[in-house]
C-alpha atoms as a PDB file:
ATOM      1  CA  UNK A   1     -29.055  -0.261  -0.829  1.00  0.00           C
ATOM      2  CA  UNK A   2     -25.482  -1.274  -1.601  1.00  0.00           C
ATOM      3  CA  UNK A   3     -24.054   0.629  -4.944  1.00  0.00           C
ATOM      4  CA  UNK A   4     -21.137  -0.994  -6.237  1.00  0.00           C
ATOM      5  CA  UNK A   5     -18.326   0.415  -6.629  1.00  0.00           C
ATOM      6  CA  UNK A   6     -14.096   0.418  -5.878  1.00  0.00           C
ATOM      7  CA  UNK A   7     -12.406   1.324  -2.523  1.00  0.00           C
ATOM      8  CA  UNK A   8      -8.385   1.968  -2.886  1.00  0.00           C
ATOM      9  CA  UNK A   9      -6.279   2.946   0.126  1.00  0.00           C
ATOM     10  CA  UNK A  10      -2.198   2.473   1.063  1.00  0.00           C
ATOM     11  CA  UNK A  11       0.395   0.651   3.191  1.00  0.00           C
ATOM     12  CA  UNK A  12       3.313   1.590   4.290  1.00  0.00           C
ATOM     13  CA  UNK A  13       3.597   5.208   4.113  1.00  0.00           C
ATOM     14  CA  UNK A  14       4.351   5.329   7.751  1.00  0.00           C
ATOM     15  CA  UNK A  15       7.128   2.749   7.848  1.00  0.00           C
ATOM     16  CA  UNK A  16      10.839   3.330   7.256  1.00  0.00           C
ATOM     17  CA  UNK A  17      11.418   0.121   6.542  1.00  0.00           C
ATOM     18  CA  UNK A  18       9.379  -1.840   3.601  1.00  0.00           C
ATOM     19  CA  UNK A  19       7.344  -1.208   0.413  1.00  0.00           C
ATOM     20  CA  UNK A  20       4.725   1.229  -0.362  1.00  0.00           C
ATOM     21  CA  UNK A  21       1.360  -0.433  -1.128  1.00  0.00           C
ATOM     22  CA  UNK A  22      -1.673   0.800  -2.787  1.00  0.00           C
ATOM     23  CA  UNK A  23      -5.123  -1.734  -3.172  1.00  0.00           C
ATOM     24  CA  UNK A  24      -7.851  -1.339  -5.159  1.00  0.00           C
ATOM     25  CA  UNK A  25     -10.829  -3.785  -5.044  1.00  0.00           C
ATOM     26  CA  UNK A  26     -14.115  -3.990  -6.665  1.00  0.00           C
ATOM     27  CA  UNK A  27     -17.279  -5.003  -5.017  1.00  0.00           C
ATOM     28  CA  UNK A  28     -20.203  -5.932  -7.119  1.00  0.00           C
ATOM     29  CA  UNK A  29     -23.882  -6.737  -6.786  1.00  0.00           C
ATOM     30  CA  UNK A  30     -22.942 -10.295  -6.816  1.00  0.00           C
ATOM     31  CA  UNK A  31     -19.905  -9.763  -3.767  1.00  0.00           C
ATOM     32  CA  UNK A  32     -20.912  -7.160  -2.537  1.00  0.00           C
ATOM     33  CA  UNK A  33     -21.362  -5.473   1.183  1.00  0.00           C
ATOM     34  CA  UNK A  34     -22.907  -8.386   2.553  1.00  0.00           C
ATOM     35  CA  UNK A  35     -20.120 -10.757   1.650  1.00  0.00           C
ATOM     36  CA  UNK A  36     -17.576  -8.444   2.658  1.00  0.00           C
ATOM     37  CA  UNK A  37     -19.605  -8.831   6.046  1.00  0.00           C
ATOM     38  CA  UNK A  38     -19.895 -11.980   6.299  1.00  0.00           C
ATOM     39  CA  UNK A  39     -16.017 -11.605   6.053  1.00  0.00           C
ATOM     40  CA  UNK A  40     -15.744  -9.878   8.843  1.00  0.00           C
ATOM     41  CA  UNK A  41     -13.442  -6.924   6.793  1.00  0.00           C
ATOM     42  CA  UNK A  42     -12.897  -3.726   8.760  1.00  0.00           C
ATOM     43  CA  UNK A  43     -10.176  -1.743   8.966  1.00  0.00           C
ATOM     44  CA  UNK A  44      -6.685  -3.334   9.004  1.00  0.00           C
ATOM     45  CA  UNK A  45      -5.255  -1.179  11.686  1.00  0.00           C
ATOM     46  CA  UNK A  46      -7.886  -2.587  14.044  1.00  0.00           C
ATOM     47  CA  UNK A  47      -6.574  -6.293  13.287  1.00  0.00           C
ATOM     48  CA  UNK A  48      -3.465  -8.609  13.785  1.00  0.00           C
ATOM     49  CA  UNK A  49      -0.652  -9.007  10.889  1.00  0.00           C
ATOM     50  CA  UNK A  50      -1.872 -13.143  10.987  1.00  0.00           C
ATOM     51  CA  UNK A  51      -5.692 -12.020  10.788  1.00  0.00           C
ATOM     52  CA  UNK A  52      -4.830  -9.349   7.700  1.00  0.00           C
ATOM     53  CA  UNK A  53      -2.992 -12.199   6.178  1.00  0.00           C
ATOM     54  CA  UNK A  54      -5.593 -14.545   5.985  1.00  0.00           C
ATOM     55  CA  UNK A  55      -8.380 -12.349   5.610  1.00  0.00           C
ATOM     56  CA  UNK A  56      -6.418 -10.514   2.311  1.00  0.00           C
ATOM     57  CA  UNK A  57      -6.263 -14.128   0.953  1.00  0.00           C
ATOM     58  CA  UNK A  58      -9.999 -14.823   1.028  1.00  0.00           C
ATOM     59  CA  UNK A  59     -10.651 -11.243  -0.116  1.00  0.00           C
ATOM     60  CA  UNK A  60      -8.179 -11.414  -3.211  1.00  0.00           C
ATOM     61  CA  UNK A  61     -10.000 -15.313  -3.999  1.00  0.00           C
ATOM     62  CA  UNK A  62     -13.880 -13.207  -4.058  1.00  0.00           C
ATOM     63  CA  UNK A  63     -13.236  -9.995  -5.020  1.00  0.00           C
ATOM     64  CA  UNK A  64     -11.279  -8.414  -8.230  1.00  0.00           C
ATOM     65  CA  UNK A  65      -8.583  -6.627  -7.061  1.00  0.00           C
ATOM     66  CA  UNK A  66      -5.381  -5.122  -7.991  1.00  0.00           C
ATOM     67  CA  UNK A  67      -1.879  -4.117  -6.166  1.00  0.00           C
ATOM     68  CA  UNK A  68       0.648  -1.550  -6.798  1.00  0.00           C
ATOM     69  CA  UNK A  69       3.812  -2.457  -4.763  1.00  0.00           C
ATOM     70  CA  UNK A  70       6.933   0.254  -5.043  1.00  0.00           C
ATOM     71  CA  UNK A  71       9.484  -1.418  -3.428  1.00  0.00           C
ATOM     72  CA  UNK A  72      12.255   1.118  -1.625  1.00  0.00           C
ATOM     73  CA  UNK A  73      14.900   1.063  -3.980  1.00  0.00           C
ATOM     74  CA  UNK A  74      11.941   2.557  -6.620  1.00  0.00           C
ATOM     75  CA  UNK A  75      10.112   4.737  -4.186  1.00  0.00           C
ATOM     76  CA  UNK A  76      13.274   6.195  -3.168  1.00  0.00           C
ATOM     77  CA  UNK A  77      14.413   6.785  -7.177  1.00  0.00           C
ATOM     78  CA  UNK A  78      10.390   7.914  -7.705  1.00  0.00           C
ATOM     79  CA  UNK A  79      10.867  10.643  -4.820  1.00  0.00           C
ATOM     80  CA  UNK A  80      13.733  12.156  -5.640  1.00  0.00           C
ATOM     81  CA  UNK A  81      11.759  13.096  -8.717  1.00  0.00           C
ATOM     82  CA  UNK A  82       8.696  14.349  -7.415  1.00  0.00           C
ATOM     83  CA  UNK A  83       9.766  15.691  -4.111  1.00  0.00           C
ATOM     84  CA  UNK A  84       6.145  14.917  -2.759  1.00  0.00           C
ATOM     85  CA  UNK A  85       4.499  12.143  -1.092  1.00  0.00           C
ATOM     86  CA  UNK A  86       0.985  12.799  -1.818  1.00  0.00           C
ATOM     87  CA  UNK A  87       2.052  13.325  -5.615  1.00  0.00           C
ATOM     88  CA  UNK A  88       3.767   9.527  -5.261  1.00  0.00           C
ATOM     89  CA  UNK A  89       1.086   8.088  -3.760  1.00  0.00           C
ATOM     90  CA  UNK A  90      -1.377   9.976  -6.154  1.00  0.00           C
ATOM     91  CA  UNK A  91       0.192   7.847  -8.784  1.00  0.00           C
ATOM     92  CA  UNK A  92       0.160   5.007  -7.009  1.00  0.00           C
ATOM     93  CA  UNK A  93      -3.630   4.711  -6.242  1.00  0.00           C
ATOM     94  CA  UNK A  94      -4.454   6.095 -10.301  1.00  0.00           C
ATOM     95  CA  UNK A  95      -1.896   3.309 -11.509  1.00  0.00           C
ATOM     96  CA  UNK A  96      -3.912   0.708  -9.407  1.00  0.00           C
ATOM     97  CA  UNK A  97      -7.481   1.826 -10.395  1.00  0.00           C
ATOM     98  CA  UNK A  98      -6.252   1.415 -13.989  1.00  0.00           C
ATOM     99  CA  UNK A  99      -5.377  -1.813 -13.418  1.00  0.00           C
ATOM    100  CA  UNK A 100      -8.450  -2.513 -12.033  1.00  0.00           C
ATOM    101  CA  UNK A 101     -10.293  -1.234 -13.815  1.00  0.00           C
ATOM    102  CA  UNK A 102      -9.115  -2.781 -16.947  1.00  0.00           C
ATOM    103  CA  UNK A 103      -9.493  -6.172 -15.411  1.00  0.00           C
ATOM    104  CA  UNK A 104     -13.468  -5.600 -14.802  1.00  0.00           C
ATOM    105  CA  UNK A 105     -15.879  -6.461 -17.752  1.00  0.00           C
ATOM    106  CA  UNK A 106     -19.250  -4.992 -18.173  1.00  0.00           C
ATOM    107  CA  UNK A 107     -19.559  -3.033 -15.241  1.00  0.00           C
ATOM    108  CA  UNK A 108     -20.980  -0.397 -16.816  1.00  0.00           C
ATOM    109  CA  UNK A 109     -24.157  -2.231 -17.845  1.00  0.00           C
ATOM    110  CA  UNK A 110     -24.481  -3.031 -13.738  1.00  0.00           C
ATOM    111  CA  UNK A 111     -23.761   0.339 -12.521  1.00  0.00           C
ATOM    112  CA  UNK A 112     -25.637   3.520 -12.955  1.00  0.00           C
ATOM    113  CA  UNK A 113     -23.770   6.109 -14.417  1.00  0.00           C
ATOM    114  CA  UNK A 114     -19.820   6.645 -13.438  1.00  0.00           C
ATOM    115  CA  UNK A 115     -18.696   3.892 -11.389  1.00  0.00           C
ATOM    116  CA  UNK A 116     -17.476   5.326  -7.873  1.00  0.00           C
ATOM    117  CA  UNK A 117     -14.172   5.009  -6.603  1.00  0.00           C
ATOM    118  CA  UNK A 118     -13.925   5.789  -3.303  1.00  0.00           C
ATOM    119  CA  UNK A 119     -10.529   6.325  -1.330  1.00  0.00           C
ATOM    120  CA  UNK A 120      -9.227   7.984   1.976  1.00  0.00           C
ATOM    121  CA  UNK A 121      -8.027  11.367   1.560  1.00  0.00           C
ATOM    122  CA  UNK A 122      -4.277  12.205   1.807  1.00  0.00           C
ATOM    123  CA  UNK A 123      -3.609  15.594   0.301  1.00  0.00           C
ATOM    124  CA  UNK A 124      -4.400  17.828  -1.636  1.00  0.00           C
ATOM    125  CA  UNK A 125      -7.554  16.219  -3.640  1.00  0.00           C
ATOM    126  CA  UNK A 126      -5.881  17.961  -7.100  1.00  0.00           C
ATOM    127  CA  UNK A 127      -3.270  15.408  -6.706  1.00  0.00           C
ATOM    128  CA  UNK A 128      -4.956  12.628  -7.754  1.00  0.00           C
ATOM    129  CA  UNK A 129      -7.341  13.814 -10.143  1.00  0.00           C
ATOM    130  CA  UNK A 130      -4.585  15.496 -11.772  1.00  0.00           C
ATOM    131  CA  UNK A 131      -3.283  11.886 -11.807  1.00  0.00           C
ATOM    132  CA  UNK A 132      -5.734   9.857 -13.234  1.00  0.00           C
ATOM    133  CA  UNK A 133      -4.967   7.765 -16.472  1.00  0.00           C
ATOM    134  CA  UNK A 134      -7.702   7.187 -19.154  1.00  0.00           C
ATOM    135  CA  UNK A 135     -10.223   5.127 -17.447  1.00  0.00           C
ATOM    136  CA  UNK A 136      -9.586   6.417 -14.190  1.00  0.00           C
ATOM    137  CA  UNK A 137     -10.726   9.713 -15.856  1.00  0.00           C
ATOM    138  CA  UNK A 138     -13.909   8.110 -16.779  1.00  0.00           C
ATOM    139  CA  UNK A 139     -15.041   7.310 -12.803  1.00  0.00           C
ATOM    140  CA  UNK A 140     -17.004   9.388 -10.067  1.00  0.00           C
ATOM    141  CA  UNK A 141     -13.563  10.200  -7.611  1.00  0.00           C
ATOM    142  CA  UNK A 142     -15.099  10.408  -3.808  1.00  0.00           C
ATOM    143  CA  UNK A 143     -11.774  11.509  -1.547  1.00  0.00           C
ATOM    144  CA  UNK A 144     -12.711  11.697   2.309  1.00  0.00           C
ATOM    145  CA  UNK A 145     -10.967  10.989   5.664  1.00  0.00           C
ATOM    146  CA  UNK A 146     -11.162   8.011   7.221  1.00  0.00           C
ATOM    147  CA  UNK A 147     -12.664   5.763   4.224  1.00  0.00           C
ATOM    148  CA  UNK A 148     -11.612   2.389   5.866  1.00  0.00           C
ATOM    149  CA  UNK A 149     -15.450   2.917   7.162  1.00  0.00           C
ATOM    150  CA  UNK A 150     -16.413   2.222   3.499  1.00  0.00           C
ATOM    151  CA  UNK A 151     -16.109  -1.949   3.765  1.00  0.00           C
ATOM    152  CA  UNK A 152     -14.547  -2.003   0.575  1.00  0.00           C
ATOM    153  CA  UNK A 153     -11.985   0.686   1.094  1.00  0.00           C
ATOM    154  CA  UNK A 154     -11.651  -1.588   4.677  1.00  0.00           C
ATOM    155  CA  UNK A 155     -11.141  -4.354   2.372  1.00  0.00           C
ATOM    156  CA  UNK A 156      -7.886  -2.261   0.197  1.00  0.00           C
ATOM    157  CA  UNK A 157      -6.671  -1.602   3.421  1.00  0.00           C
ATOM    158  CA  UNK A 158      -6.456  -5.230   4.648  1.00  0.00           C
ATOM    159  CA  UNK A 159      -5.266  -6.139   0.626  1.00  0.00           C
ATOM    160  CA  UNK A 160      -2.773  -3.152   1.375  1.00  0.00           C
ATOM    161  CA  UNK A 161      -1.005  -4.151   4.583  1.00  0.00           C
ATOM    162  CA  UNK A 162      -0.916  -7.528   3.782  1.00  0.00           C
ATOM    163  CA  UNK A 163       1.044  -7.082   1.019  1.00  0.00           C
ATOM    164  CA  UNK A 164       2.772  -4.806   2.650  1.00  0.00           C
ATOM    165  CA  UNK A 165       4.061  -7.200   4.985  1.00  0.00           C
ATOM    166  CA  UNK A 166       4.662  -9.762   2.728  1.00  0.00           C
ATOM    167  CA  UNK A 167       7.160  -7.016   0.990  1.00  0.00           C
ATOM    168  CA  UNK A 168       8.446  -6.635   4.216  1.00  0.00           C
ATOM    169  CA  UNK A 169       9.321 -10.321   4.888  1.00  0.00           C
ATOM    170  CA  UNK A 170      10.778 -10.718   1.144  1.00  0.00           C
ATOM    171  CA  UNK A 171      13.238  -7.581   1.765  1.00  0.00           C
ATOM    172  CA  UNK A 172      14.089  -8.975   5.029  1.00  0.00           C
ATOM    173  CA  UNK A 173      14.895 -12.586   3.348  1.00  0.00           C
ATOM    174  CA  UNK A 174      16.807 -11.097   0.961  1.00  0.00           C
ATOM    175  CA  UNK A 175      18.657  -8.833   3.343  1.00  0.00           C
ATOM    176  CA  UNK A 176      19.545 -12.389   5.323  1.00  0.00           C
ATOM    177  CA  UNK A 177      21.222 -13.623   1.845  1.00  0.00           C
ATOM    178  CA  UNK A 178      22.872 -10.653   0.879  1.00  0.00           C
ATOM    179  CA  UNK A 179      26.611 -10.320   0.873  1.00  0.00           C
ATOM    180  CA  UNK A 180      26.290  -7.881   3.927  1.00  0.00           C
ATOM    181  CA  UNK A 181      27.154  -9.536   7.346  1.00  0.00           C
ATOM    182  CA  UNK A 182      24.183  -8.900   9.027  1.00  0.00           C
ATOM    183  CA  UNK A 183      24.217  -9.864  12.578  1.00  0.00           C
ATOM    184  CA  UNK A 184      21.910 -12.700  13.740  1.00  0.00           C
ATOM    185  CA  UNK A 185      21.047 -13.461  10.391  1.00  0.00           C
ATOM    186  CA  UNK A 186      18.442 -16.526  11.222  1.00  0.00           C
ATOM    187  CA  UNK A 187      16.652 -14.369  13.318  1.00  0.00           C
ATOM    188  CA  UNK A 188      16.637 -10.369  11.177  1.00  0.00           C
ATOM    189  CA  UNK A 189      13.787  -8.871  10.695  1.00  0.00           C
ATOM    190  CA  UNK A 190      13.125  -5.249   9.163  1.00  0.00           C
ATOM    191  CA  UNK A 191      10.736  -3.563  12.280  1.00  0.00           C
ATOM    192  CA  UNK A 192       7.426  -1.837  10.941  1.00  0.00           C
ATOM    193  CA  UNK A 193       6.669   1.611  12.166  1.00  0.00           C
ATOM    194  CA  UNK A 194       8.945   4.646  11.934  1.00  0.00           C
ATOM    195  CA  UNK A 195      10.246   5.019  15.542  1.00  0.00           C
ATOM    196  CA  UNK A 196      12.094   2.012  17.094  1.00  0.00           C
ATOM    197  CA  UNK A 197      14.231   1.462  14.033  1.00  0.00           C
ATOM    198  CA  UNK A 198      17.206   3.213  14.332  1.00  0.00           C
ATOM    199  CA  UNK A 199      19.371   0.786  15.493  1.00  0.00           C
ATOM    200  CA  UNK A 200      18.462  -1.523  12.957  1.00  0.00           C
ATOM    201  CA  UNK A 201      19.701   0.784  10.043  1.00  0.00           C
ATOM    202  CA  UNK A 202      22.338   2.029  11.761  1.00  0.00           C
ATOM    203  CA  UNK A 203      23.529  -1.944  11.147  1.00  0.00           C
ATOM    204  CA  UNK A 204      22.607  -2.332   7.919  1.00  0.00           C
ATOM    205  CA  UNK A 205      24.218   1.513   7.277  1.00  0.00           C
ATOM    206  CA  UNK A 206      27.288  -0.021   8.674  1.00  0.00           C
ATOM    207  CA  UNK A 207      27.298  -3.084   6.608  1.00  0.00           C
ATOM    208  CA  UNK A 208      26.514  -1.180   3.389  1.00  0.00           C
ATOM    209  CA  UNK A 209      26.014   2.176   3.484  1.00  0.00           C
ATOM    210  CA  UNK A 210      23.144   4.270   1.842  1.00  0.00           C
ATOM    211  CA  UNK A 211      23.666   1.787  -1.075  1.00  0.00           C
ATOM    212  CA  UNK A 212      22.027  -1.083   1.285  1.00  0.00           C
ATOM    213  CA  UNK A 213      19.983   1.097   3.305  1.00  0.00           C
ATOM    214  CA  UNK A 214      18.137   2.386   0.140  1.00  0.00           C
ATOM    215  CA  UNK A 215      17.109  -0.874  -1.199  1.00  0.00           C
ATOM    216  CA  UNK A 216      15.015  -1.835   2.142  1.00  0.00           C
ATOM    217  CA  UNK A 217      14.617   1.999   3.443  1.00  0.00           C
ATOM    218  CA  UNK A 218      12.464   4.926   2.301  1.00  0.00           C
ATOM    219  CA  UNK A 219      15.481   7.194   2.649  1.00  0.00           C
ATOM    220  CA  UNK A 220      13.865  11.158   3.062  1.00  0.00           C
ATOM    221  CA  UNK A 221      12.793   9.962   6.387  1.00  0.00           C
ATOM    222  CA  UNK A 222      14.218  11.899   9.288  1.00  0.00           C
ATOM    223  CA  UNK A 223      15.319   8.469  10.293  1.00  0.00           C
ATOM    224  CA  UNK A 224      18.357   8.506   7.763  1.00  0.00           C
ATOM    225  CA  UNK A 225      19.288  11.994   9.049  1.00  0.00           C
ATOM    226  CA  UNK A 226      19.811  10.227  12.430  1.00  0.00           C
ATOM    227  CA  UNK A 227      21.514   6.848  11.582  1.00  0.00           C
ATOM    228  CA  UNK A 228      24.028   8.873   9.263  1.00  0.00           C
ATOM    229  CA  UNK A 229      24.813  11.122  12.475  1.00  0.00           C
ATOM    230  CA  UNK A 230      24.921   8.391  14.753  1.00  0.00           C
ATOM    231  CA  UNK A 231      27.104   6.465  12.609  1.00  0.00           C
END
């Protein structure tokens, strides 16, 4: 039998290049497993950027959901606070489950007992719980590995990337129409992934320096280390 409850998980913690997403979505008795079925949701790394696209639309349209997007020129502020990933993205997923959970009404009188939030595990557990806000405080917290087989954390993740990409595409736009002579500028696009990008930010590090490179770039990266050398 199908408890209801909320799946959160990230995008973008890999990538150099691009936002940091974290999705939370409720599934109901009403929506619940069998819809997200009938959807066809499963994890987003198993699926195309076009397919996550679409499929994040029709998701968003069914289920209550919420999105925290830190953009790089936050994240990077944000980390050279905390010094930690885990403790950012600990933030990240408690600031999303209070938004969601502030948008969902009565869910108490449909659920029995704390509603369960389940979402993948990606550090120290303490992290988060240390993190949660008031109603996040309020929920059953179930952390484990792998969680995208949980259809509704499958359904954050494919909520997650797409907005992730999205983010991407806006930063690259905006990258196009800066001031910064960007070569090619019709066809620029910021890569995904953390490997084959370092000839990419070595031209935006020449065009702008860290200044430029930090508004589309996580800068701690090792990546950063190696553009600044090679330039």
């Amino acid at each position: 039998m199908f408890e209801p409850h909320i799946g959160s998980d990230e995008s973008g913690k890999g990538d150099y290049f691009g936002p940091l997403v974290v999705a939370a979505v409720f599934a109901g008795e009403e929506h619940g497993q069998r819809a997200l079925e009938e959807l066809r949701v499963r994890d987003s790394k198993l699926m195309t950027d076009s397919t996550a696209l679409a499929l994040a639309q029709r998701i968003e349209e069914r289920f209550p959901c919420e999105i925290v997007r830190i953009n790089p020129a936050r994240y990077n502020e944000l980390y050279e606070k905390v010094k930690n990933l885990n403790r950012l993205l600990a933030w990240a997923h408690a600031r999303v489950l209070e938004n969601l959970l502030g948008r969902i009404s009565n869910f108490g009188s449909r659920v029995s007992g704390a509603l369960k939030v389940i979402s993948d595990q990606f550090g120290d557990e303490r992290y988060l719980l240390s993190a949660l806000m008031e109603r996040g405080k309020q929920v059953e917290l179930v952390q484990v590995p792998r969680a995208e087989s949980d259809v509704v954390v499958a359904a954050a993740s494919v909520v997650a990337r797409a907005a992730f990409l999205k983010g991407l595409e806006r930063l690259s736009r905006e990258l196009r129409n800066s001031k910064f002579e960007i070569r090619n500028l019709a066809e620029f696009r910021l890569p995904k992934g953390a490997v084959e990008v370092v000839d990419v930010a070595r031209r935006i590090y020449e065009r702008g320096g860290l200044e430029l490179l930090g508004q589309v770039a996580k800068l701690h990266f090792r990546t950063t280390k190696e553009v600044i050398g090679a330039a």
